[in-house]
N, C-alpha and C. Protein backbone atom coordinates (compact mmCIF):
# COMPACT_ATOMS: atom_id res chain seq x y z
N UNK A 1 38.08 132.97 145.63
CA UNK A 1 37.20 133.36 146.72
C UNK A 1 36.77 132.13 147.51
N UNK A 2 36.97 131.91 148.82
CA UNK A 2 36.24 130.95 149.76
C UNK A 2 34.95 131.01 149.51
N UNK A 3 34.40 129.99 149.55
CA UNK A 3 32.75 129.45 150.36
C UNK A 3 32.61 128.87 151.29
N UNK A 4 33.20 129.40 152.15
CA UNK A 4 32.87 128.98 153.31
C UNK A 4 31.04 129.23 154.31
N UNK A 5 31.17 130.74 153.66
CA UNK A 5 30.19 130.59 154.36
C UNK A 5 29.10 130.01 153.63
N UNK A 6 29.19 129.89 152.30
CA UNK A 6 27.84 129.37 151.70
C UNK A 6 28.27 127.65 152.09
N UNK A 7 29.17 126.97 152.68
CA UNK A 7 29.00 125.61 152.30
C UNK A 7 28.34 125.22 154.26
N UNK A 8 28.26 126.58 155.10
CA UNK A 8 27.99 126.66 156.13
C UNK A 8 26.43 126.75 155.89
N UNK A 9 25.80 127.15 155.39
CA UNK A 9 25.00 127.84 155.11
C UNK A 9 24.37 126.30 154.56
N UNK A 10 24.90 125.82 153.63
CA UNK A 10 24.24 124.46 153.21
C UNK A 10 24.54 123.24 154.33
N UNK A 11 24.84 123.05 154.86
CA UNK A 11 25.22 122.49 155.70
C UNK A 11 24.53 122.38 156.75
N UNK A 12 23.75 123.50 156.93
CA UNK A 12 22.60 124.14 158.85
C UNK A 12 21.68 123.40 158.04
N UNK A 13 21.28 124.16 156.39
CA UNK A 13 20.04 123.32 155.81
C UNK A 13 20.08 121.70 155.93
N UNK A 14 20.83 121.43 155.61
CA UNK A 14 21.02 120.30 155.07
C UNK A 14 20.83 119.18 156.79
N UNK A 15 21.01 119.85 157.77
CA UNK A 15 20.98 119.41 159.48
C UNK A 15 19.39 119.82 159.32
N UNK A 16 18.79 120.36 159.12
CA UNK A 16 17.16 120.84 159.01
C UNK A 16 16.66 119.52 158.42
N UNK A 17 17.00 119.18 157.08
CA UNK A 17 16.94 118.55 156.01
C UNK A 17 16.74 116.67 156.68
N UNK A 18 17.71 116.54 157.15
CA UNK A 18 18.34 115.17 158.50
C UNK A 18 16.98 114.89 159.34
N UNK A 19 16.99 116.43 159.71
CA UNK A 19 15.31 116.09 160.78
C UNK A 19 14.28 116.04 160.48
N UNK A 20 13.97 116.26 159.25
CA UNK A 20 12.59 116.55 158.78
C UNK A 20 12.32 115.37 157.74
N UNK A 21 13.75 114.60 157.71
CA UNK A 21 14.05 113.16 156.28
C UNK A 21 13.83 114.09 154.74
N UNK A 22 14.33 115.18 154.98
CA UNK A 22 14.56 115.87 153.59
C UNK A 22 15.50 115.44 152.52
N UNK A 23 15.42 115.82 151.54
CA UNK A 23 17.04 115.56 150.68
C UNK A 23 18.20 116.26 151.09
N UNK A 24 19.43 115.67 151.08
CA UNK A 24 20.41 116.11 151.39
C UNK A 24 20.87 117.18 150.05
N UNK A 25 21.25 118.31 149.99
CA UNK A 25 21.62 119.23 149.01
C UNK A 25 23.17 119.22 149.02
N UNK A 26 23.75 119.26 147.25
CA UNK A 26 25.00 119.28 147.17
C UNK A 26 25.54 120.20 146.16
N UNK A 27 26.27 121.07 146.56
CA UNK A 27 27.16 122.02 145.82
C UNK A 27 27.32 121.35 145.04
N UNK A 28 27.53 120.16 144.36
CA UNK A 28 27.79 119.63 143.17
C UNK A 28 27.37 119.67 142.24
N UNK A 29 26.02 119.92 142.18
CA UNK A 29 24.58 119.65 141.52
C UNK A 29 24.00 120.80 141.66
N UNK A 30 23.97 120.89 139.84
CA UNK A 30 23.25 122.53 139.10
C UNK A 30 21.73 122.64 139.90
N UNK A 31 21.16 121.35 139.72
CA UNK A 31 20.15 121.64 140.19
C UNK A 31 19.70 121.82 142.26
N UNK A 32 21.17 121.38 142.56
CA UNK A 32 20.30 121.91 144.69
C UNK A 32 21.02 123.04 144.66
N UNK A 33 22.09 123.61 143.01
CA UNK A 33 22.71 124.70 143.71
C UNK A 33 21.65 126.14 143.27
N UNK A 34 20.10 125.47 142.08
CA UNK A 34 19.56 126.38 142.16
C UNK A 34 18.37 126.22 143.31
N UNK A 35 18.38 125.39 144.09
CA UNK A 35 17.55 124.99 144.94
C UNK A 35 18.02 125.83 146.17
N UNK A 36 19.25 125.68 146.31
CA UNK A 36 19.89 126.69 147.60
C UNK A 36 19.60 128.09 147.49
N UNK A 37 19.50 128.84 145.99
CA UNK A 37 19.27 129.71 145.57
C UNK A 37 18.07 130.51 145.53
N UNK A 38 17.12 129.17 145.93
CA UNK A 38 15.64 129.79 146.08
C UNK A 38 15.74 129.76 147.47
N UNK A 39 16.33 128.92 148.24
CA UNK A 39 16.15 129.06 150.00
C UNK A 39 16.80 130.45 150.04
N UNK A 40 18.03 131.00 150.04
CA UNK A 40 18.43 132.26 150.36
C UNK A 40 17.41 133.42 149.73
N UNK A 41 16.74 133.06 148.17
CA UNK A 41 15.44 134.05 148.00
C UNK A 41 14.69 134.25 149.41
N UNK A 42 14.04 133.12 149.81
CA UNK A 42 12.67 132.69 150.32
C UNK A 42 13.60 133.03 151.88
N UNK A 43 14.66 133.36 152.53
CA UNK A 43 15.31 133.73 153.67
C UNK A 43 15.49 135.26 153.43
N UNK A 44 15.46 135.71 152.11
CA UNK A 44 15.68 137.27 151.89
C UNK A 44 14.30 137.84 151.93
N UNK A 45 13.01 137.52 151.79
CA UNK A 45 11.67 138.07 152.01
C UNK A 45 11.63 138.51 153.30
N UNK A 46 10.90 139.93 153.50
CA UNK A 46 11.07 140.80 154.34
C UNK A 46 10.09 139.96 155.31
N UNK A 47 9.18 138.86 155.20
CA UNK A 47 8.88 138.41 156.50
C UNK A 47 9.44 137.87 157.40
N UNK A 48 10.57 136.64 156.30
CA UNK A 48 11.41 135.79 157.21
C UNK A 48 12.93 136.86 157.07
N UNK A 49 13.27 137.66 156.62
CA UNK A 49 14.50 138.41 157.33
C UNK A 49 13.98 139.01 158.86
N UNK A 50 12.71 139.87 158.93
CA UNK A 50 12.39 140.23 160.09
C UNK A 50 11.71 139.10 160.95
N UNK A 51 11.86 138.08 160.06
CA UNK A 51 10.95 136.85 161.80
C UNK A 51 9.83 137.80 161.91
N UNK A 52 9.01 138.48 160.75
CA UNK A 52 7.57 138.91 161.28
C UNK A 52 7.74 140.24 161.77
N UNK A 53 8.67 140.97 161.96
CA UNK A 53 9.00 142.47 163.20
C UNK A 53 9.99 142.14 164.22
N UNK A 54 10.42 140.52 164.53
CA UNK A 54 10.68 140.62 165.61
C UNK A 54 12.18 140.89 165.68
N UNK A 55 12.71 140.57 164.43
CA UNK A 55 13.84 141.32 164.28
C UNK A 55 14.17 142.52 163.83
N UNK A 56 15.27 143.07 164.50
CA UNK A 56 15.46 144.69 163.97
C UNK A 56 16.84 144.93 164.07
N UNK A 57 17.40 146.47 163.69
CA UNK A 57 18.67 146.90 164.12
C UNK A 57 19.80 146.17 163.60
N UNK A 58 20.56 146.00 164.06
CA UNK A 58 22.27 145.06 163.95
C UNK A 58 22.06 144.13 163.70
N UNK A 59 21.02 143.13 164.53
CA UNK A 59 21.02 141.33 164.10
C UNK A 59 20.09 141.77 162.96
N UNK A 60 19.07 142.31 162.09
CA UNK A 60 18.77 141.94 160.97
C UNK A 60 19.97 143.08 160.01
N UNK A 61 20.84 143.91 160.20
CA UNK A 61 22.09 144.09 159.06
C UNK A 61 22.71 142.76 158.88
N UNK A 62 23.01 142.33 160.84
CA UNK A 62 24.25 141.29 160.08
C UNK A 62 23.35 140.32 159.69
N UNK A 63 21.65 139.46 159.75
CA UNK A 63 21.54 138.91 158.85
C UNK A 63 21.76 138.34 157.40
N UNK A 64 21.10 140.00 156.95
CA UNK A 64 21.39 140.70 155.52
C UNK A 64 22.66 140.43 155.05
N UNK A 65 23.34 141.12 155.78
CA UNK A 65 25.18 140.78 155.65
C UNK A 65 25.22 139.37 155.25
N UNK A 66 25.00 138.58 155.97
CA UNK A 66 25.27 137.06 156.09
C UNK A 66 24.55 136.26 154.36
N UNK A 67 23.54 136.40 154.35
CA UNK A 67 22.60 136.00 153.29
C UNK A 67 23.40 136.95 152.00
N UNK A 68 23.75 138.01 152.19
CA UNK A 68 24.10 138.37 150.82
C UNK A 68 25.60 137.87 150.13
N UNK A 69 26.18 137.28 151.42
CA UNK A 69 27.58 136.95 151.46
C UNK A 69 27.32 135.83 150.70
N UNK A 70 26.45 134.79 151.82
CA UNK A 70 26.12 133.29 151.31
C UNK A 70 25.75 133.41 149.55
N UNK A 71 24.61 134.34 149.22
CA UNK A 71 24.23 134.32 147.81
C UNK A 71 25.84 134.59 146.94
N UNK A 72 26.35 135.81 147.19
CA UNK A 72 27.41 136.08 146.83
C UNK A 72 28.60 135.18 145.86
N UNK A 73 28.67 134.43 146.85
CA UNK A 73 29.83 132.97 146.99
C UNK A 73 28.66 132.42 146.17
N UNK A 74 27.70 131.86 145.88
CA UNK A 74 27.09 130.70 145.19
C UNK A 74 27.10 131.29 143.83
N UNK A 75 27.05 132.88 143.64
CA UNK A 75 26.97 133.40 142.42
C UNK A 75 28.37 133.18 141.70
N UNK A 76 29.61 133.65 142.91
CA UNK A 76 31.17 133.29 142.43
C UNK A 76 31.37 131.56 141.65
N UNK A 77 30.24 130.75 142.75
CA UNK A 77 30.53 129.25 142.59
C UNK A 77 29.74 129.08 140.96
N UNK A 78 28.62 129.46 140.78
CA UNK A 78 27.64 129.07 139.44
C UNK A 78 26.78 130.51 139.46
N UNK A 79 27.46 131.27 137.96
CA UNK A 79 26.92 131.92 137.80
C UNK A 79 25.21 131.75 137.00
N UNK A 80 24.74 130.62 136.81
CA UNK A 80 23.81 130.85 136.26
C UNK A 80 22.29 131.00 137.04
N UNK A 81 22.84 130.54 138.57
CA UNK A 81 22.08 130.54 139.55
C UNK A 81 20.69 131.78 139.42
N UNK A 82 19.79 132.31 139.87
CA UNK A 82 18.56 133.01 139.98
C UNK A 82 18.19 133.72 140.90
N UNK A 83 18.42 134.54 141.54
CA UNK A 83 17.65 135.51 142.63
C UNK A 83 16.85 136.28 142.53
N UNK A 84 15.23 136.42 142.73
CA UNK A 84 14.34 137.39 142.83
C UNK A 84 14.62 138.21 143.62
N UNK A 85 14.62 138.20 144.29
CA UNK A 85 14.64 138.89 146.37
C UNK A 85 15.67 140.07 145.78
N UNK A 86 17.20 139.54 145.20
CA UNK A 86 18.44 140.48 145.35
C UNK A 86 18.16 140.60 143.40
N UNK A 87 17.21 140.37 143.11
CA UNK A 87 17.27 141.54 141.12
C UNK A 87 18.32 140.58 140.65
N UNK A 88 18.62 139.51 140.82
CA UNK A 88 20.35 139.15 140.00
C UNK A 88 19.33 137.23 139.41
């Protein structure tokens, strides 16, 4: 299975990360790959999937879509990873 989109997905963070002088996160490492694992939690809470209400319709499916894909692939990559948000 590709990860593409999860290494996309770490990658936007990781440009967030650059601007703010955060740590850089690496698929390599058990521990930013359970760190990535709490960002896609903390991106799956119904405040920040809806931006508050302001999202709705198609762009919050294909959100959803997108985030469950990204978790998906990190679960394929290390299964021991943790999700509240998605029960796994």
């Amino acid at each position: 299975m590709s990860i593409a989109t999860l290494e996309q997905y770490v990658a936007q963070k990781n440009r967030w990360n650059a601007i703010f002088q955060g740590r850089q996160l690496s698929l390599f490492k058990a521990e930013d790959r359970q760190t990535i694992a709490d960002m896609i939690d903390s991106d799956m809470s119904p405040e920040n999937l809806t931006c508050d209400g302001e999202v709705r319709g198609t762009a919050l499916r294909t959100k959803i879509r997108y985030l469950e894909r990204v978790a998906q692939e990190l679960l394929t990559l290390d299964p021991t990873v943790t999700f509240y948000e998605m029960g796994v």
